[in-house]
Protein backbone atom coordinates (compact mmCIF):
# COMPACT_ATOMS: atom_id res chain seq x y z
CA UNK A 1 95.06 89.45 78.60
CA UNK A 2 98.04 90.54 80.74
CA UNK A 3 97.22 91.51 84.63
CA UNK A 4 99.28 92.96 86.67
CA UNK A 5 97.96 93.01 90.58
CA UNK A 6 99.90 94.26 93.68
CA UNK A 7 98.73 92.87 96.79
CA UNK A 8 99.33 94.21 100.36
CA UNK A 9 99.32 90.84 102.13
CA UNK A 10 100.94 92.29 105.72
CA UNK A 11 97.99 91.97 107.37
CA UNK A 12 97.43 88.61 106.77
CA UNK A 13 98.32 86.00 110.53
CA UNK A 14 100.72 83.03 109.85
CA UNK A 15 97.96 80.71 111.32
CA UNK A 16 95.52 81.87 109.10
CA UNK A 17 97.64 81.65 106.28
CA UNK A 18 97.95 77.80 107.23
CA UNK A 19 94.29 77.34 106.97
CA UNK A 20 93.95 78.90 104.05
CA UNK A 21 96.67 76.43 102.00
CA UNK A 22 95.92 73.35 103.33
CA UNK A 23 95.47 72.17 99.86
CA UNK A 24 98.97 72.36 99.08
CA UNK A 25 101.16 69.70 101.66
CA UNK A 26 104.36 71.06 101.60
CA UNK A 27 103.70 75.00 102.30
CA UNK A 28 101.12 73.88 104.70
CA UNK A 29 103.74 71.85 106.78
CA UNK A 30 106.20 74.96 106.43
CA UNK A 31 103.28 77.29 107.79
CA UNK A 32 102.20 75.01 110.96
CA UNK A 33 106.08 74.67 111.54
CA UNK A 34 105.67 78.07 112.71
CA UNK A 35 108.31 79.69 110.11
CA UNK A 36 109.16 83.07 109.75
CA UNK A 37 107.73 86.14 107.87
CA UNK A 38 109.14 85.01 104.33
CA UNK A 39 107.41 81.88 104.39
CA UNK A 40 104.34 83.40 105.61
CA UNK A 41 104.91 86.03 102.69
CA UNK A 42 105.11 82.71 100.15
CA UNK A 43 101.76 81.54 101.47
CA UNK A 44 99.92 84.59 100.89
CA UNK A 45 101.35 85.24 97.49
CA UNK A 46 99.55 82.11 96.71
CA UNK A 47 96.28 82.66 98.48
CA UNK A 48 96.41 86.08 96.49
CA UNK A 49 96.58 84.29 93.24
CA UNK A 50 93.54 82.61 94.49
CA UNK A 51 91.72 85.05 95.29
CA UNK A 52 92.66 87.65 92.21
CA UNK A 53 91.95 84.81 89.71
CA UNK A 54 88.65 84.34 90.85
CA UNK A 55 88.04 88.58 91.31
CA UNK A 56 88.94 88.24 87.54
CA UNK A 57 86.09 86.52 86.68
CA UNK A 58 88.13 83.51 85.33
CA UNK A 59 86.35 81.37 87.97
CA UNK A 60 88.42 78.80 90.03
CA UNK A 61 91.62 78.81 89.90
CA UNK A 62 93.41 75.58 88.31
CA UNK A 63 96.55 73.10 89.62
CA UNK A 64 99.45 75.09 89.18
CA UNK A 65 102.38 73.14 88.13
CA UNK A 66 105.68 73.44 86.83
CA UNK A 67 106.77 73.72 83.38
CA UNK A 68 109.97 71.29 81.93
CA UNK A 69 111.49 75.34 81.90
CA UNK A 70 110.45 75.40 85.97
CA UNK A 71 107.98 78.15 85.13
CA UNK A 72 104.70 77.94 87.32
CA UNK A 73 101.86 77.52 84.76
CA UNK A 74 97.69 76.48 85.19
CA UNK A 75 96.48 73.60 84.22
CA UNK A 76 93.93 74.39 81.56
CA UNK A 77 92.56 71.90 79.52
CA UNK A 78 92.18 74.56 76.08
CA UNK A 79 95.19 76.48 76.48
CA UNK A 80 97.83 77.42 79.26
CA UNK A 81 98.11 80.92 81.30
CA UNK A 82 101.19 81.78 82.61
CA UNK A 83 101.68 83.22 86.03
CA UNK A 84 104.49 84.35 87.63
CA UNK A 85 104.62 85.31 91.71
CA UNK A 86 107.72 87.46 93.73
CA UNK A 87 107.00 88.72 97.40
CA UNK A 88 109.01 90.94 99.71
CA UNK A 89 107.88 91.96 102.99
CA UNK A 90 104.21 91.84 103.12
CA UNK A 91 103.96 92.95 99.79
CA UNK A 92 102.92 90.19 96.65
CA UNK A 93 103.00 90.47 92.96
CA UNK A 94 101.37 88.88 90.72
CA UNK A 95 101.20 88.07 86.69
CA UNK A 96 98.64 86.27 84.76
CA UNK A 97 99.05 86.22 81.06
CA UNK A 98 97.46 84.15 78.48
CA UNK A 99 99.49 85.75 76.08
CA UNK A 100 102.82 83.42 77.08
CA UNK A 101 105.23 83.99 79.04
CA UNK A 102 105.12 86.48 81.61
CA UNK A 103 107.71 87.54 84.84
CA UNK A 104 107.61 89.24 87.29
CA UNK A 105 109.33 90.62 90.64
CA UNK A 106 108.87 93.36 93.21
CA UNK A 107 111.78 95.26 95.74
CA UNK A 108 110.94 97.67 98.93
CA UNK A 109 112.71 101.28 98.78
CA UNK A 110 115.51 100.49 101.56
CA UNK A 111 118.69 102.05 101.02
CA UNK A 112 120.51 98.43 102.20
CA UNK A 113 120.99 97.46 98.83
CA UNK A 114 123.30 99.25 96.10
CA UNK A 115 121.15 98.37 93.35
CA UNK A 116 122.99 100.14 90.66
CA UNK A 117 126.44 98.91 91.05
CA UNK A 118 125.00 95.43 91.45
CA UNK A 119 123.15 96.43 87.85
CA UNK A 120 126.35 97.64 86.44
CA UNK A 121 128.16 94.44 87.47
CA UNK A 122 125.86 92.11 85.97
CA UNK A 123 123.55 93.84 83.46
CA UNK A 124 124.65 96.84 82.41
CA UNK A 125 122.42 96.67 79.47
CA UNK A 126 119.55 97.22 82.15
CA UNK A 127 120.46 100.71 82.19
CA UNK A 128 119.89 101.22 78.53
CA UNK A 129 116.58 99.65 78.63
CA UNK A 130 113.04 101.56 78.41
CA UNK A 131 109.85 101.09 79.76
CA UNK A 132 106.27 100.05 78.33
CA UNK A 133 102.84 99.62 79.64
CA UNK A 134 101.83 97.71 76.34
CA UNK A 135 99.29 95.26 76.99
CA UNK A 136 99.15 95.32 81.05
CA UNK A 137 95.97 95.86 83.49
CA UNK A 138 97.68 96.76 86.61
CA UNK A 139 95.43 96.27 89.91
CA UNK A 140 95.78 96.98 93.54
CA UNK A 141 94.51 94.55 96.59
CA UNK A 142 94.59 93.89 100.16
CA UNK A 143 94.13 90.83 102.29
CA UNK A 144 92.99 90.88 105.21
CA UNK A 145 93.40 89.37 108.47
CA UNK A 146 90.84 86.52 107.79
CA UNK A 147 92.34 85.84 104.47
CA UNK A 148 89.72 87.49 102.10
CA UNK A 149 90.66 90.63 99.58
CA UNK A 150 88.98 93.66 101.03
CA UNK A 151 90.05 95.50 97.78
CA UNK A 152 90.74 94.72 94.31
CA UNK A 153 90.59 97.85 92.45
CA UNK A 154 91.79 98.75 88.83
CA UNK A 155 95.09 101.48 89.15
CA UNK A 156 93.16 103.51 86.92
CA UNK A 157 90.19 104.01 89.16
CA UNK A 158 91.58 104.33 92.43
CA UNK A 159 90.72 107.51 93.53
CA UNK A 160 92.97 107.30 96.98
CA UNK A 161 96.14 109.70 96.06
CA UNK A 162 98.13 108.14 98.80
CA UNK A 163 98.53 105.43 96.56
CA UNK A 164 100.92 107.48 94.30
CA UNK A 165 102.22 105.19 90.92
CA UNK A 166 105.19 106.29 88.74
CA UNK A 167 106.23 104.74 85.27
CA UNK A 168 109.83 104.95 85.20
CA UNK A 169 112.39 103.08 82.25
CA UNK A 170 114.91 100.93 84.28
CA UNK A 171 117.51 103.08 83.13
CA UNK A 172 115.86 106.13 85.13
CA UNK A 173 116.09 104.26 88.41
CA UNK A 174 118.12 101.39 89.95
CA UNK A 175 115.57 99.31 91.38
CA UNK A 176 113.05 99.71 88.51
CA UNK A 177 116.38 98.15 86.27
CA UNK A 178 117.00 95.33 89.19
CA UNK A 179 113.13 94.45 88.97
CA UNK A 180 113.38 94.61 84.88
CA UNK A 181 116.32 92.29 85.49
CA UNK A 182 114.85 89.74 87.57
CA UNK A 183 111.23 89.50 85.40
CA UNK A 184 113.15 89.31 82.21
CA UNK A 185 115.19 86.24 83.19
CA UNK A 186 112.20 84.66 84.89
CA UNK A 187 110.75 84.54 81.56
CA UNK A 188 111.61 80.94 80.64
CA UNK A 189 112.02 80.10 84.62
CA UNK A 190 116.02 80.04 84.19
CA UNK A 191 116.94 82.61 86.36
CA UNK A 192 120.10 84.33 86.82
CA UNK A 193 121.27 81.09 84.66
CA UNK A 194 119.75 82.93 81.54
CA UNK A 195 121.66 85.81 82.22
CA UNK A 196 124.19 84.94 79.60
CA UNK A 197 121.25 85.50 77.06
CA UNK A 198 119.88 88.74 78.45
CA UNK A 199 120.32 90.68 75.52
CA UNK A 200 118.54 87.45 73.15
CA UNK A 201 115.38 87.81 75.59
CA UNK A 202 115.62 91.82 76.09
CA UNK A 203 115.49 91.50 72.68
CA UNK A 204 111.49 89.44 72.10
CA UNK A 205 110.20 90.91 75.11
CA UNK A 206 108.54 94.33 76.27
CA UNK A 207 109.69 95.31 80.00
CA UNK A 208 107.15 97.51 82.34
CA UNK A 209 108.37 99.04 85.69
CA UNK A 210 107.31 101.21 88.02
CA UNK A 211 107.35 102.43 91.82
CA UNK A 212 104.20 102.68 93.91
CA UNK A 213 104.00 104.47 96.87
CA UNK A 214 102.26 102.70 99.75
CA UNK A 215 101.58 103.51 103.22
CA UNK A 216 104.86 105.49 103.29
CA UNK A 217 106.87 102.60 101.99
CA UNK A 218 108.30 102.84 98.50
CA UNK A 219 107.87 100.12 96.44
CA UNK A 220 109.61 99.03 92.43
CA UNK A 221 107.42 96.81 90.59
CA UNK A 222 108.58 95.26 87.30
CA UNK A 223 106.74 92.75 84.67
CA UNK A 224 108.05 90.88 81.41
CA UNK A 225 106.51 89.18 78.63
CA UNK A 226 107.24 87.71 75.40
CA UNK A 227 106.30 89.95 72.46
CA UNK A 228 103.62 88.27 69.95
């Protein structure tokens, strides 16, 4: 089981965000600080995890804690599902594999960033890289202002064409190789420190990207995981 869900979180109030986490000290504190719109972003990526787990059917979700590779994982008692969580302005992504490892990160459209001569300074190998689907569900949601999904729907079955989705290899677009980048060295939670090995993980793992069009934004998703 791989899952893929993209969550429109924009809509979502600081102060309800803090309600919502209370369970967790230190974001709580950072939310009733009254911090800005990243922070706010980190909360909800979290209450979306929450919430998607449970839409899943795979009841309540579990502690998360870190693995000795810094890698968020649940704490199952029969075996271990990794999850991995990037955010960008109102926008979450999340991965859920109990498969192994899994990565993932997300980019808005924005024309600030040169993403492909950052890709050909520090992976060039990005641009030589395909694409594959394999084994991932991909899902849409949206929170609300109360903090509850109002959506979870399979991609598949969304019937809404403003919610346009196109499969692209990273080496068709810039920001679909960036977000390959970033989930492939998330893999074993080392970062840009891993990126010394790139080609040793490109290498065990399949890479999916894609863009999805939302509410006239522009949006590259990419996802990672280990091959079995």
């Amino acid at each position: 089981m791989i899952k893929l869900i993209v969550c429109e979180t924009s809509g979502l109030s600081l102060s309800r965000a803090a309600e919502l986490i209370t369970s967790l000290p230190e974001l709580y504190s950072m939310a009733t600080a009254g911090c800005d719109d990243a922070v706010r972003d980190n909360l909800s990526s979290y209450i979306a995890l929450k919430l998607s787990y449970e839409r899943l059917g795979l009841g309540e979700l579990p502690e998360v804690y870190r693995s000795s590779e810094g890698r968020p994982v649940l704490d199952l008692k029969e075996k271990k599902m990794s999850v991995s969580i990037s955010h960008r302005r109102g926008v979450s992504l999340i991965g859920i594999s109990d498969e192994g490892a899994i990565g993932v990160d997300v980019e808005i459209y924005d024309g600030k960033k040169d993403m492909l001569s950052l890709i050909k300074r520090f992976a060039p190998r990005m641009l030589e890289a395909g694409s594959d689907k394999g084994k991932i569900e991909l899902y849409f949601s949206r929170l609300s202002r109360d903090g509850s999904l109002d959506s979870f729907i399979k991609v598949d079955e969304i019937e809404n064409k403003s919610l346009q989705i196109e499969y692209l290899s990273p080496k068709d677009d810039p920001y679909c190789a960036w977000v390959g980048l970033e989930s492939v060295l998330k893999l074993e939670g080392g970062g840009f420190d891993d990126l010394d090995r790139l080609d040793e993980l490109l290498d065990v793992s399949t890479v999916c990207s894609l863009t999805l069009s939302l509410d006239e934004r522009r949006i590259a998703v990419g996802a990672a995981y280990k091959d079995q």
